[in-house]
N, C-alpha and C. Protein backbone atom coordinates (compact mmCIF):
# COMPACT_ATOMS: atom_id res chain seq x y z
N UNK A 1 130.66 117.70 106.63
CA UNK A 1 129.82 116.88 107.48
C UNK A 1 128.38 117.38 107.39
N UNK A 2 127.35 116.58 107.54
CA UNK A 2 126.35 116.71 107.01
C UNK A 2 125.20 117.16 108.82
N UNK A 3 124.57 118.14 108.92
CA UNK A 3 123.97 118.01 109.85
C UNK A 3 122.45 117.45 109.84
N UNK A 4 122.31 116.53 110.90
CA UNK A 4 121.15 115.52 111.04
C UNK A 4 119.92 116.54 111.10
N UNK A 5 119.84 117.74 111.06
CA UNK A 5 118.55 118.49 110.79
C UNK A 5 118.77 118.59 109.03
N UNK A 6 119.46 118.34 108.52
CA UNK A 6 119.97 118.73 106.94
C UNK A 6 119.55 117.24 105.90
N UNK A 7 119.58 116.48 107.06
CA UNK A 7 119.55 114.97 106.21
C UNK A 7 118.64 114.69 105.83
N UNK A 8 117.94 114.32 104.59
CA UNK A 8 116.89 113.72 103.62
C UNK A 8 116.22 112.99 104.77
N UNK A 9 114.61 113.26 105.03
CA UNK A 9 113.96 112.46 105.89
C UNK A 9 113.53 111.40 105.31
N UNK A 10 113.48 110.67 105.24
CA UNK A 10 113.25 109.10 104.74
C UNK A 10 111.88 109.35 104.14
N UNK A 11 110.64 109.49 105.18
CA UNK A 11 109.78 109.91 104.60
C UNK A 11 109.29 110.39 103.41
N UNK A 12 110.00 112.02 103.56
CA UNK A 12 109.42 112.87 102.41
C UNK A 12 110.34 112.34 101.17
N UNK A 13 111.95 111.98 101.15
CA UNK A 13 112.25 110.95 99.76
C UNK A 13 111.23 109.74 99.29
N UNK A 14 110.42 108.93 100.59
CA UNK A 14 109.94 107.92 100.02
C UNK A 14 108.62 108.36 99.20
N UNK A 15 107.72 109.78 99.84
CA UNK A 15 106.69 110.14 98.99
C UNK A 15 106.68 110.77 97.48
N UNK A 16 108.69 111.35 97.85
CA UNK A 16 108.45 112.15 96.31
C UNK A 16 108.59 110.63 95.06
N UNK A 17 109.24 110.25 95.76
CA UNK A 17 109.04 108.93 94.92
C UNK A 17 108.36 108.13 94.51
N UNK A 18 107.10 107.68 95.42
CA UNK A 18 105.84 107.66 95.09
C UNK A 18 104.95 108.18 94.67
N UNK A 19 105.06 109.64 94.30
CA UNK A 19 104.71 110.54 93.35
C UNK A 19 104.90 110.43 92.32
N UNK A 20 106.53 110.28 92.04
CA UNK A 20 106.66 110.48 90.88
C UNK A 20 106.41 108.95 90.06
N UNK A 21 106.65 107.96 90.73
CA UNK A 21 105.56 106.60 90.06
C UNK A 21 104.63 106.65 89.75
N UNK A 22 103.98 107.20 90.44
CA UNK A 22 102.18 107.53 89.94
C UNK A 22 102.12 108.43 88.96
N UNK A 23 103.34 109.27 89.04
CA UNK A 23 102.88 110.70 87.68
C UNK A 23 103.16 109.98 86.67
N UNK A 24 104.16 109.16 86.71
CA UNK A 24 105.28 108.38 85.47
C UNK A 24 104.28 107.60 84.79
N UNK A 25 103.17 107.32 85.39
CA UNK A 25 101.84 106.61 85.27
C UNK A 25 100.31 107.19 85.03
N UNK A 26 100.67 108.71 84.79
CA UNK A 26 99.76 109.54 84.53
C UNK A 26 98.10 108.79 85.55
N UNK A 27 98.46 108.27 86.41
CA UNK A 27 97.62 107.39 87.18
C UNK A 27 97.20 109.04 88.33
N UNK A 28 95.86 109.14 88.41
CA UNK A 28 95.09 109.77 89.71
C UNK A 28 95.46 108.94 91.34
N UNK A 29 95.29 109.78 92.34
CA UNK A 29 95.20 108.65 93.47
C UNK A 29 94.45 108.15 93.31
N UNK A 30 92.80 108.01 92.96
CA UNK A 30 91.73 107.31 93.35
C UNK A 30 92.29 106.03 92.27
N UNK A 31 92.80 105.91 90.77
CA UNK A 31 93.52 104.99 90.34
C UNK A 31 94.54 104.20 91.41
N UNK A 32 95.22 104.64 91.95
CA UNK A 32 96.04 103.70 92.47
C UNK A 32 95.24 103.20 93.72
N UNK A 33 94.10 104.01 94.39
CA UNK A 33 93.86 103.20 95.08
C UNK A 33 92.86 102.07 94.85
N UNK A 34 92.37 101.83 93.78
CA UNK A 34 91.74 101.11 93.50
C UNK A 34 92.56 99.80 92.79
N UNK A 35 93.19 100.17 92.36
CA UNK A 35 94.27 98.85 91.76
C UNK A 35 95.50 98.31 93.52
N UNK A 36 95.59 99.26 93.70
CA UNK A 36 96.38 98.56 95.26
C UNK A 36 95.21 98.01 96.53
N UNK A 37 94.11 99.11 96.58
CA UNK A 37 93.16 98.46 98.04
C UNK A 37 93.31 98.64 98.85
N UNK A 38 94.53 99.98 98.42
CA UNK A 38 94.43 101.08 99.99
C UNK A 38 93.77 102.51 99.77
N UNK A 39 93.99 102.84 100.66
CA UNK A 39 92.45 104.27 100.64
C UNK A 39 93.29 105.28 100.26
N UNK A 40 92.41 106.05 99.21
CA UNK A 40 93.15 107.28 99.13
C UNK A 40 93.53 108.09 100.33
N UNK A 41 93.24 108.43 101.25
CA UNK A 41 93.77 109.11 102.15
C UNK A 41 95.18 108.91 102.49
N UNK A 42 95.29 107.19 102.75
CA UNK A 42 96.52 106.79 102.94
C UNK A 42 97.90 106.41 102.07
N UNK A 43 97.41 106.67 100.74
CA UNK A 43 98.17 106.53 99.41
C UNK A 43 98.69 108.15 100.09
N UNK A 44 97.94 109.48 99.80
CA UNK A 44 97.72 110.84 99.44
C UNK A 44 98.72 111.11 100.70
N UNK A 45 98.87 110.59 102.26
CA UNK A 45 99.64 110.87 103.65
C UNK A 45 100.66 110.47 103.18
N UNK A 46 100.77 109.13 102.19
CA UNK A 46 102.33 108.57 102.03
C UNK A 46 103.23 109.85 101.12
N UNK A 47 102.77 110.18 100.68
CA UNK A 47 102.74 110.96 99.14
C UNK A 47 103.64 112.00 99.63
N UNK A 48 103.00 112.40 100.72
CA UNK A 48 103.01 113.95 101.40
C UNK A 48 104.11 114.08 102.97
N UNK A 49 104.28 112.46 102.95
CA UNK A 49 105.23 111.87 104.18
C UNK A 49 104.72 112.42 105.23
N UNK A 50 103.58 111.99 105.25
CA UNK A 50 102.66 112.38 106.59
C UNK A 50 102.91 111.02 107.73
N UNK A 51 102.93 110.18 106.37
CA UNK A 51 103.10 108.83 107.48
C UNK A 51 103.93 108.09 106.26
N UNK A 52 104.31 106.38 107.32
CA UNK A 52 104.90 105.50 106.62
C UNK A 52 104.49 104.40 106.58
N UNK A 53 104.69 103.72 105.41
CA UNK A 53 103.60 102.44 105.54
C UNK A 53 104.63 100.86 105.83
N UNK A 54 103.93 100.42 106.44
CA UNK A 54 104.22 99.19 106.61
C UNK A 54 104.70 98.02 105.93
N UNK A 55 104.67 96.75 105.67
CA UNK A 55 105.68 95.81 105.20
C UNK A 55 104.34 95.54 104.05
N UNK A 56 103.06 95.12 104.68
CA UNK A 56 101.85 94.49 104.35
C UNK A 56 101.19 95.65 102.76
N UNK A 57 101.16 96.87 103.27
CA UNK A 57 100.83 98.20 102.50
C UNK A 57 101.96 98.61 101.60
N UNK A 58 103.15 98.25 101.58
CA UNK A 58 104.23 98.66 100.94
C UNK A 58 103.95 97.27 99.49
N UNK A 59 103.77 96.39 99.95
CA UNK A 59 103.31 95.01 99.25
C UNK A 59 102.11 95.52 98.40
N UNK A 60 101.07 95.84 98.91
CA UNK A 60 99.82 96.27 97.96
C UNK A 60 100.13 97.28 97.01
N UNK A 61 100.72 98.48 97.84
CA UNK A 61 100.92 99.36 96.60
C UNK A 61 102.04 99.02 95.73
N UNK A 62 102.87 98.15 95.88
CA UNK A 62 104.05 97.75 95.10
C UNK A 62 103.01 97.05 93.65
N UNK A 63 102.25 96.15 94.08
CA UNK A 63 100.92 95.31 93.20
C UNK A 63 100.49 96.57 92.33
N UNK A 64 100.02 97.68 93.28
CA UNK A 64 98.91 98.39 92.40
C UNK A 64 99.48 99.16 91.73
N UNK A 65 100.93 99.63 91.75
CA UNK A 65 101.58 100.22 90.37
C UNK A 65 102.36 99.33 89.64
N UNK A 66 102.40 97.88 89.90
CA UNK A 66 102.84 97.26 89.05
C UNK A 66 104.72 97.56 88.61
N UNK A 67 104.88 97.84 90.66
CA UNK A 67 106.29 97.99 90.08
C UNK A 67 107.08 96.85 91.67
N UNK A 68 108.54 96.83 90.64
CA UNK A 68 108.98 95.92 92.29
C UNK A 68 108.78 97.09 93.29
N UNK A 69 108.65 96.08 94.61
CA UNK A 69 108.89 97.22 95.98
C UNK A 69 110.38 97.96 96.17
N UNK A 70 111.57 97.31 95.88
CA UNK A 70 112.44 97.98 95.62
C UNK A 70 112.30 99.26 95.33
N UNK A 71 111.03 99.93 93.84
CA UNK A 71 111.66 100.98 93.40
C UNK A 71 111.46 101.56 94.46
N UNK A 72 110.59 101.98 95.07
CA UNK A 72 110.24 102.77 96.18
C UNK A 72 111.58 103.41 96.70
N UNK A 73 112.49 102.64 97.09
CA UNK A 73 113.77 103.76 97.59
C UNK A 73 114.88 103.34 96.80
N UNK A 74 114.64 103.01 95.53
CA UNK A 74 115.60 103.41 94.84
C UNK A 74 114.82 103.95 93.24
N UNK A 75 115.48 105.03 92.07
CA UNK A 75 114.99 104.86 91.32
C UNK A 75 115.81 104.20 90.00
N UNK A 76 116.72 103.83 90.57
CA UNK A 76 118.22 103.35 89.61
C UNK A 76 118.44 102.03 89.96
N UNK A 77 117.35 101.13 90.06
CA UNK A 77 117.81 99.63 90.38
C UNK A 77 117.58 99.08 89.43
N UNK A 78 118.78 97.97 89.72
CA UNK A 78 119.04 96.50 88.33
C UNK A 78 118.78 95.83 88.60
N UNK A 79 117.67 94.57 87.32
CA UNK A 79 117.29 93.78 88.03
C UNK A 79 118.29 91.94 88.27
N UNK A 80 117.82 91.58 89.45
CA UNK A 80 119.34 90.60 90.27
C UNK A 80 118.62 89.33 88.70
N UNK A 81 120.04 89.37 88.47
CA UNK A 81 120.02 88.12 87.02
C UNK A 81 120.90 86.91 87.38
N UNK A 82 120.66 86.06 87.17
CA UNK A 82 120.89 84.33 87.53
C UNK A 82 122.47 85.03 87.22
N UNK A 83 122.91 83.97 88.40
CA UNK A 83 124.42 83.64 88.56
C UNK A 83 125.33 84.96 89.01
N UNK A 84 124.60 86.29 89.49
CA UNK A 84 125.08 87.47 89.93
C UNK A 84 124.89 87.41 91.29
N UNK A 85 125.29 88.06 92.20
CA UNK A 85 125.93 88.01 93.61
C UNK A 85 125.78 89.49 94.05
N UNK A 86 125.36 89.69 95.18
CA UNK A 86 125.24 91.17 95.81
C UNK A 86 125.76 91.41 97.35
N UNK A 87 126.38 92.33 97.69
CA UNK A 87 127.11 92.23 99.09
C UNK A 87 126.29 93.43 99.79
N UNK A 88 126.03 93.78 100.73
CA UNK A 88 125.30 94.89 101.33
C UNK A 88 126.02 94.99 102.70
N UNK A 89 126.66 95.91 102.76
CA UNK A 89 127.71 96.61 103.81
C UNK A 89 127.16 97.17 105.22
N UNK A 90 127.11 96.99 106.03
CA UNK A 90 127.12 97.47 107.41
C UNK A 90 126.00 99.15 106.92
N UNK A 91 125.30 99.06 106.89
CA UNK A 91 124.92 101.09 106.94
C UNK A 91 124.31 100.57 105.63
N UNK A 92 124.52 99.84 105.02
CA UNK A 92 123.36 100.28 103.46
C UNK A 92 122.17 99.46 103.79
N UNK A 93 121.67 100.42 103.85
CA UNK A 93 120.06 100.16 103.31
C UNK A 93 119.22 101.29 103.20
N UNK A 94 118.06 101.28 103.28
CA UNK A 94 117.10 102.34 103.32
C UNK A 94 115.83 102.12 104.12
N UNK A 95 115.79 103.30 104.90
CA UNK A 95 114.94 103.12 106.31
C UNK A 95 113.89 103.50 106.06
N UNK A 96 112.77 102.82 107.02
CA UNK A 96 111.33 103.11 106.42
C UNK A 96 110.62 102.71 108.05
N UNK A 97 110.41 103.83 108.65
CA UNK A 97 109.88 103.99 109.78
C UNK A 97 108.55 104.19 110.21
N UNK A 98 107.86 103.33 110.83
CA UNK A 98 106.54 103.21 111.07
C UNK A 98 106.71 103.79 112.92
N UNK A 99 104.79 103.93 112.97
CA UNK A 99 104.62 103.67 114.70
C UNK A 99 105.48 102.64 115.61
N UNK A 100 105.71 101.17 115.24
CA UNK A 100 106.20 100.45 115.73
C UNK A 100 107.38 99.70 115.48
N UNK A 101 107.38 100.03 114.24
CA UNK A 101 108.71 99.08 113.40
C UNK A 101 109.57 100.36 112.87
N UNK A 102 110.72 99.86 112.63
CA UNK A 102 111.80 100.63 112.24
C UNK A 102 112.68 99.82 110.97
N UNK A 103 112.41 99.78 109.68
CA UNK A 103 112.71 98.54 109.02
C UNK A 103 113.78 99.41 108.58
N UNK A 104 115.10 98.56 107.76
CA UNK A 104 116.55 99.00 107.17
C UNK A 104 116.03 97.77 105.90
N UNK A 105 115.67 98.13 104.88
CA UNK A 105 115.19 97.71 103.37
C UNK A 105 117.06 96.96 103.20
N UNK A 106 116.85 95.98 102.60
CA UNK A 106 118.64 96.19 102.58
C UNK A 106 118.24 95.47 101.09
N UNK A 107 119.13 95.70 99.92
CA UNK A 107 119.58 95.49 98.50
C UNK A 107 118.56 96.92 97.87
N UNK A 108 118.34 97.46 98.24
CA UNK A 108 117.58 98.56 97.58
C UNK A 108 117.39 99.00 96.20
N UNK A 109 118.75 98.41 95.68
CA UNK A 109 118.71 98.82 94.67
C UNK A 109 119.03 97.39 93.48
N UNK A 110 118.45 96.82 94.15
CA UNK A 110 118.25 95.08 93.42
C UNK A 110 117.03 94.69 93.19
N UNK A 111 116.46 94.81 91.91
CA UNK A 111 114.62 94.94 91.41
C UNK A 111 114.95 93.31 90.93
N UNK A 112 113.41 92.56 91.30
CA UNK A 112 112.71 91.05 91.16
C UNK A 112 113.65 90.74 91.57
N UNK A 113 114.10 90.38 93.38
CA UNK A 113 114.82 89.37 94.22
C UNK A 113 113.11 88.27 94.51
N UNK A 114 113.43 87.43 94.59
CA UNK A 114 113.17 86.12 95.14
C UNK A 114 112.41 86.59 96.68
N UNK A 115 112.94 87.00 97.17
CA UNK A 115 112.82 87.46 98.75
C UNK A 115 113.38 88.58 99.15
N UNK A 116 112.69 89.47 99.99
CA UNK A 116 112.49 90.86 100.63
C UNK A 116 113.66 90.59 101.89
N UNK A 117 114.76 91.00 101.82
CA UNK A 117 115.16 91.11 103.32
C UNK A 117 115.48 92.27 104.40
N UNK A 118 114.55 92.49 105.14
CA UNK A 118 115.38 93.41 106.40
C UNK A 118 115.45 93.03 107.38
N UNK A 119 116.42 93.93 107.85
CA UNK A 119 116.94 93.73 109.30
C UNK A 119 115.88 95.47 109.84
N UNK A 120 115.69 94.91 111.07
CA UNK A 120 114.97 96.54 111.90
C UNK A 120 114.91 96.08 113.26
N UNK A 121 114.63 96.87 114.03
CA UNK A 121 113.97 97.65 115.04
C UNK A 121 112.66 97.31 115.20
N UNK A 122 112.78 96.61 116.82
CA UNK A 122 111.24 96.56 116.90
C UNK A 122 110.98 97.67 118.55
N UNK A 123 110.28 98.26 118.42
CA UNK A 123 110.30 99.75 119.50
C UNK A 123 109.46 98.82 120.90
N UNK A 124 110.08 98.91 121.58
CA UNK A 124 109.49 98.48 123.07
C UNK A 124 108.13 99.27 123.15
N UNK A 125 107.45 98.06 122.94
CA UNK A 125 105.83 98.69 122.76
C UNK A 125 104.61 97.52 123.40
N UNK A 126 103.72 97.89 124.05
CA UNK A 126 102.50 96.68 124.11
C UNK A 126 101.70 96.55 122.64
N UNK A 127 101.42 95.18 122.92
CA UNK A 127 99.86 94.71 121.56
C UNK A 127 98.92 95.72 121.25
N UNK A 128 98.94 96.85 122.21
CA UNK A 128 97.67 97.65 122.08
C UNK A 128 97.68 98.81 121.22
N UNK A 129 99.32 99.10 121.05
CA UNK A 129 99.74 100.20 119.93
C UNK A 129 99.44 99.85 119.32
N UNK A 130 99.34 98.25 118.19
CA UNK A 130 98.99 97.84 116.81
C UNK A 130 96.94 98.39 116.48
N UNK A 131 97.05 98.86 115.82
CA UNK A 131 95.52 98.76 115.53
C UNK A 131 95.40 96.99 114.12
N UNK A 132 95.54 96.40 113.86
CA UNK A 132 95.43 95.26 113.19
C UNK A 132 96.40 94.84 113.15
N UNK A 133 96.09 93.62 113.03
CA UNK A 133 97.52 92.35 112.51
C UNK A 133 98.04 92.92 110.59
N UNK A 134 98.91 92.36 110.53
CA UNK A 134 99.33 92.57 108.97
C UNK A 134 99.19 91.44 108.77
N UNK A 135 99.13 91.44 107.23
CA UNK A 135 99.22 90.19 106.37
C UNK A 135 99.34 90.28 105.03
N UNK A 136 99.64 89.59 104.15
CA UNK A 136 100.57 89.75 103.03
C UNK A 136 100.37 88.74 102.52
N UNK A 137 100.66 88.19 100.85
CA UNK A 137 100.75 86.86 100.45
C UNK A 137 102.28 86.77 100.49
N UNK A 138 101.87 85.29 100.73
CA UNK A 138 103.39 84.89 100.73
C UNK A 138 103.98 84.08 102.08
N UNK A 139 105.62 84.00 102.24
CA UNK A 139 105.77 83.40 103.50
C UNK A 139 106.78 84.08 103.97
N UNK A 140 107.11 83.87 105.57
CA UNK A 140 107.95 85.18 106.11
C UNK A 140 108.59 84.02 107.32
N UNK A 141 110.26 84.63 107.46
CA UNK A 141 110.79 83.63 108.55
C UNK A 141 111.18 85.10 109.11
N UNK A 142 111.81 84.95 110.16
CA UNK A 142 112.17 86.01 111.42
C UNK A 142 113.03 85.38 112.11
N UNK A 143 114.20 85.96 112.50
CA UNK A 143 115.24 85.30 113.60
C UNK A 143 115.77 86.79 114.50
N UNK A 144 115.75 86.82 115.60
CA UNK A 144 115.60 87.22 116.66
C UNK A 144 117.21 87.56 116.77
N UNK A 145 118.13 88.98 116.73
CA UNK A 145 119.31 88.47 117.17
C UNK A 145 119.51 89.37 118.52
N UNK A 146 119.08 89.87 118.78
CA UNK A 146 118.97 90.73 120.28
C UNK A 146 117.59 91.10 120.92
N UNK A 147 117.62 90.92 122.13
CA UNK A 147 116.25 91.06 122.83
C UNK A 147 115.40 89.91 123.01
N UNK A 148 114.29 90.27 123.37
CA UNK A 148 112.64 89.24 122.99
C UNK A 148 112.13 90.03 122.35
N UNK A 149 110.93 88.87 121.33
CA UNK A 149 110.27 89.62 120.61
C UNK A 149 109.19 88.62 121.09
N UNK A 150 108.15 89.10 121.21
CA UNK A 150 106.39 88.01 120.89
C UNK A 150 105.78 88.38 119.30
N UNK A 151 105.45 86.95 119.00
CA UNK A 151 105.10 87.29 117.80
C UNK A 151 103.33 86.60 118.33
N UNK A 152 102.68 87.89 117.61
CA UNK A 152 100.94 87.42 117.94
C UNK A 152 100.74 87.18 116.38
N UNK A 153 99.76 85.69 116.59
CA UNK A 153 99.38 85.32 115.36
C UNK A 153 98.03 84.60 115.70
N UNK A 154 97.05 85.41 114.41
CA UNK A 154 95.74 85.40 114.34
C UNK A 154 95.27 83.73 114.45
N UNK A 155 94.13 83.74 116.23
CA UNK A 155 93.74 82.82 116.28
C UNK A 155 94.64 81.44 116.67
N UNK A 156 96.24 81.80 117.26
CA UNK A 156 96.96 81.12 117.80
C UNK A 156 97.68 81.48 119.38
N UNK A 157 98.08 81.31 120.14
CA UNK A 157 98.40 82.02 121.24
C UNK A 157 99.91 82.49 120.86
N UNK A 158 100.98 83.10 121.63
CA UNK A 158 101.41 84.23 121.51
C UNK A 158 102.46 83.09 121.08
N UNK A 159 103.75 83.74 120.22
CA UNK A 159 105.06 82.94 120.53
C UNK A 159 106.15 84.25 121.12
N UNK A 160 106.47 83.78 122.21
CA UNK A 160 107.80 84.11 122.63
C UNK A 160 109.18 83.58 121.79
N UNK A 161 110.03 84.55 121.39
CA UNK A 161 111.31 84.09 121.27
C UNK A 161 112.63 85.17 121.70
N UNK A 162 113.61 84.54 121.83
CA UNK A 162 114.46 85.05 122.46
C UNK A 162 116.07 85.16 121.41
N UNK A 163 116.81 85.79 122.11
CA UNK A 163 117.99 85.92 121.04
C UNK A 163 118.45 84.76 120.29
N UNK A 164 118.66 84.50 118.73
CA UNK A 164 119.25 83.33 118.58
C UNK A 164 117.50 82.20 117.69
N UNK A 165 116.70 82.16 118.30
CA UNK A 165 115.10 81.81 118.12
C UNK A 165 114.63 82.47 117.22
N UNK A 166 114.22 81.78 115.87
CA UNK A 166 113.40 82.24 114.92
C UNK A 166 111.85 81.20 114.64
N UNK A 167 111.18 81.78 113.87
CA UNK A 167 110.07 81.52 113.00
C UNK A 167 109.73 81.65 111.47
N UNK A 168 109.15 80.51 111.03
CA UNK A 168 108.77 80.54 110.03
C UNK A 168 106.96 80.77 109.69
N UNK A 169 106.32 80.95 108.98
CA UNK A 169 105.37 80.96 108.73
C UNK A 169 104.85 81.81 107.45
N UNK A 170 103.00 81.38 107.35
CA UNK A 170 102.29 82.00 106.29
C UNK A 170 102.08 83.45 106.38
N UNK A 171 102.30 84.18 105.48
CA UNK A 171 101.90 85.40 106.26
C UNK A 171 101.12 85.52 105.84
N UNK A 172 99.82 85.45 104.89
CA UNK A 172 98.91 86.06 105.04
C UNK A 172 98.01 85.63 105.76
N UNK A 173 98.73 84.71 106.82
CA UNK A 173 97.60 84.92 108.75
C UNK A 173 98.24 85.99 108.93
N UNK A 174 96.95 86.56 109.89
CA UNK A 174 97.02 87.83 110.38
C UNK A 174 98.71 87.71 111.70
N UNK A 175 99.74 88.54 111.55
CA UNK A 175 100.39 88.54 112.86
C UNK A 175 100.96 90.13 112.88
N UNK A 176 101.58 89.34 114.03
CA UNK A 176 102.62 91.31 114.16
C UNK A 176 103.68 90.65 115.35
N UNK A 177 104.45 91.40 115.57
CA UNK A 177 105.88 91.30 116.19
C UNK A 177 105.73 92.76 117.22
N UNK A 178 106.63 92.18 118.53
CA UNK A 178 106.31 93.42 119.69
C UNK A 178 107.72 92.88 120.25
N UNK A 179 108.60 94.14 120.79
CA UNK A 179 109.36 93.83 121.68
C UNK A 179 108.89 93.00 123.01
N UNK A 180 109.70 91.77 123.36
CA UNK A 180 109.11 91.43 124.07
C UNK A 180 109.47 91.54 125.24
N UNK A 181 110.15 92.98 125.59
CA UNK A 181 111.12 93.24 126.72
C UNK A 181 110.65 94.60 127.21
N UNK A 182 111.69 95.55 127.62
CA UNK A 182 111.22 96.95 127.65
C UNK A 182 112.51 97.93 126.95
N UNK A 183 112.72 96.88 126.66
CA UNK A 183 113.86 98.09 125.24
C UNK A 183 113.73 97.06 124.03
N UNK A 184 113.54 98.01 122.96
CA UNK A 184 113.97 97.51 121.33
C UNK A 184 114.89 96.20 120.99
N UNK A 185 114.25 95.10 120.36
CA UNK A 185 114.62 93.78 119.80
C UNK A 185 115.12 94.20 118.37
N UNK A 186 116.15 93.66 117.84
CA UNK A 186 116.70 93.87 116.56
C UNK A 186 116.32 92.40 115.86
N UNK A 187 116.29 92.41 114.95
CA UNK A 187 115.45 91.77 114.01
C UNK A 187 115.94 91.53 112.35
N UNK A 188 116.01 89.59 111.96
CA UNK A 188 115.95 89.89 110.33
C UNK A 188 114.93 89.03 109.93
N UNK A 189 114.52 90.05 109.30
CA UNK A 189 113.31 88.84 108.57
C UNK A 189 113.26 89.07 107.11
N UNK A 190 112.92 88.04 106.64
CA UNK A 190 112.87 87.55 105.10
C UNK A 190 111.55 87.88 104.80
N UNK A 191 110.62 88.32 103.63
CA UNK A 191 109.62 87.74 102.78
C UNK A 191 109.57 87.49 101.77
N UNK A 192 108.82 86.29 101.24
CA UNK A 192 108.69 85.93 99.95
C UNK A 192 107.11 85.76 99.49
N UNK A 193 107.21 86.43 98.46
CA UNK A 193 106.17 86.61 97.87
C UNK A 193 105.31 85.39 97.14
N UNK A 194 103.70 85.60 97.64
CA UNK A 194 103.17 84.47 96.93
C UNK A 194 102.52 84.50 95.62
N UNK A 195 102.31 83.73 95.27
CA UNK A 195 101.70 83.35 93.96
C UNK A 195 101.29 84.94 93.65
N UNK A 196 101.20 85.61 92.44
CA UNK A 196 100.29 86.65 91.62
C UNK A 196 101.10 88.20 92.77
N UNK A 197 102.09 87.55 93.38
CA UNK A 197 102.16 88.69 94.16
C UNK A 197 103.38 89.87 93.54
């Protein structure tokens, strides 16, 4: 049995891995941050699993090394080929934990899907924890299966939804997702990537 002080922190697997993409790429940080359009500081924290990046930043740097987002937590993925089928079991996925979100990556190890799916955790939190909206190319649905969630979207008023209640939309309007209760909303949402993305 494995003890939970012993277990691979999500984190520091997701930076050595992002390391070793960039080395595999004889690429500098200031290279990747200039081809992704995030700051070296925050490439260099991921690196070092100082922090974790988000759905929106996981998307850019996926662009700026020119690899699927998949590899990121896996380095042994196949890519999903017409007329093949994938099952993902209760517990598989791979977790990628932010300030506010708690995402479970699920096919991890399935490179160029069509669409991004996780299921996560949204942490009973106010609007004021977010420092910006995210946004992304592409389009993103969300269905709600426990809790409330409010979804704030740039320049629209708030949407409430409740267990069972989903959304569709553009994502690269600015939004973000908040428990809309005082305990944690569970959550699946899809993205699909747009054009050049």
């Amino acid at each position: 049995m494995t003890d939970a002080k012993d277990a691979p922190n999500p984190r520091t697997s997701f930076g050595k891995r992002l390391r070793q993409l960039r080395g595999d790429r004889g690429w500098t940080l200031a290279e990747v941050a200039e081809r992704s359009g995030l700051a070296i500081s925050t490439i260099s924290k991921a690196e070092r699993g100082v922090i974790s990046l988000t759905y929106d930043r996981l998307s850019q740097l996926a662009r700026g090394l020119d690899v699927d987002l998949a590899a990121f937590f896996n380095a042994d993925g196949q890519s999903f080929e017409p007329g093949s089928f994938a099952v993902a079991r209760k517990g598989e996925f791979k977790r990628q934990e932010t300030k506010n979100y708690v995402y479970e990556m699920l096919f991890p190890d399935l490179w160029n899907k069509a669409m991004t799916p996780m299921m996560g955790s949204l942490k009973a939190r106010e609007f004021v924890d977010f420092e910006d909206f995210v946004r992304h190319p592409g389009q993103e649905f969300l269905i709600v299966m426990e809790g409330e969630v409010t979804v704030f979207v740039e320049d629209r008023d708030p949407v409430c939804l409740k267990a069972g209640d989903s959304i569709y939309f553009d994502s690269a309007v600015g939004h973000l997702y908040a428990s809309g209760g005082d305990r944690d909303a569970r959550i699946l949402v899809v993205c699909v990537p747009g054009a050049g993305a």
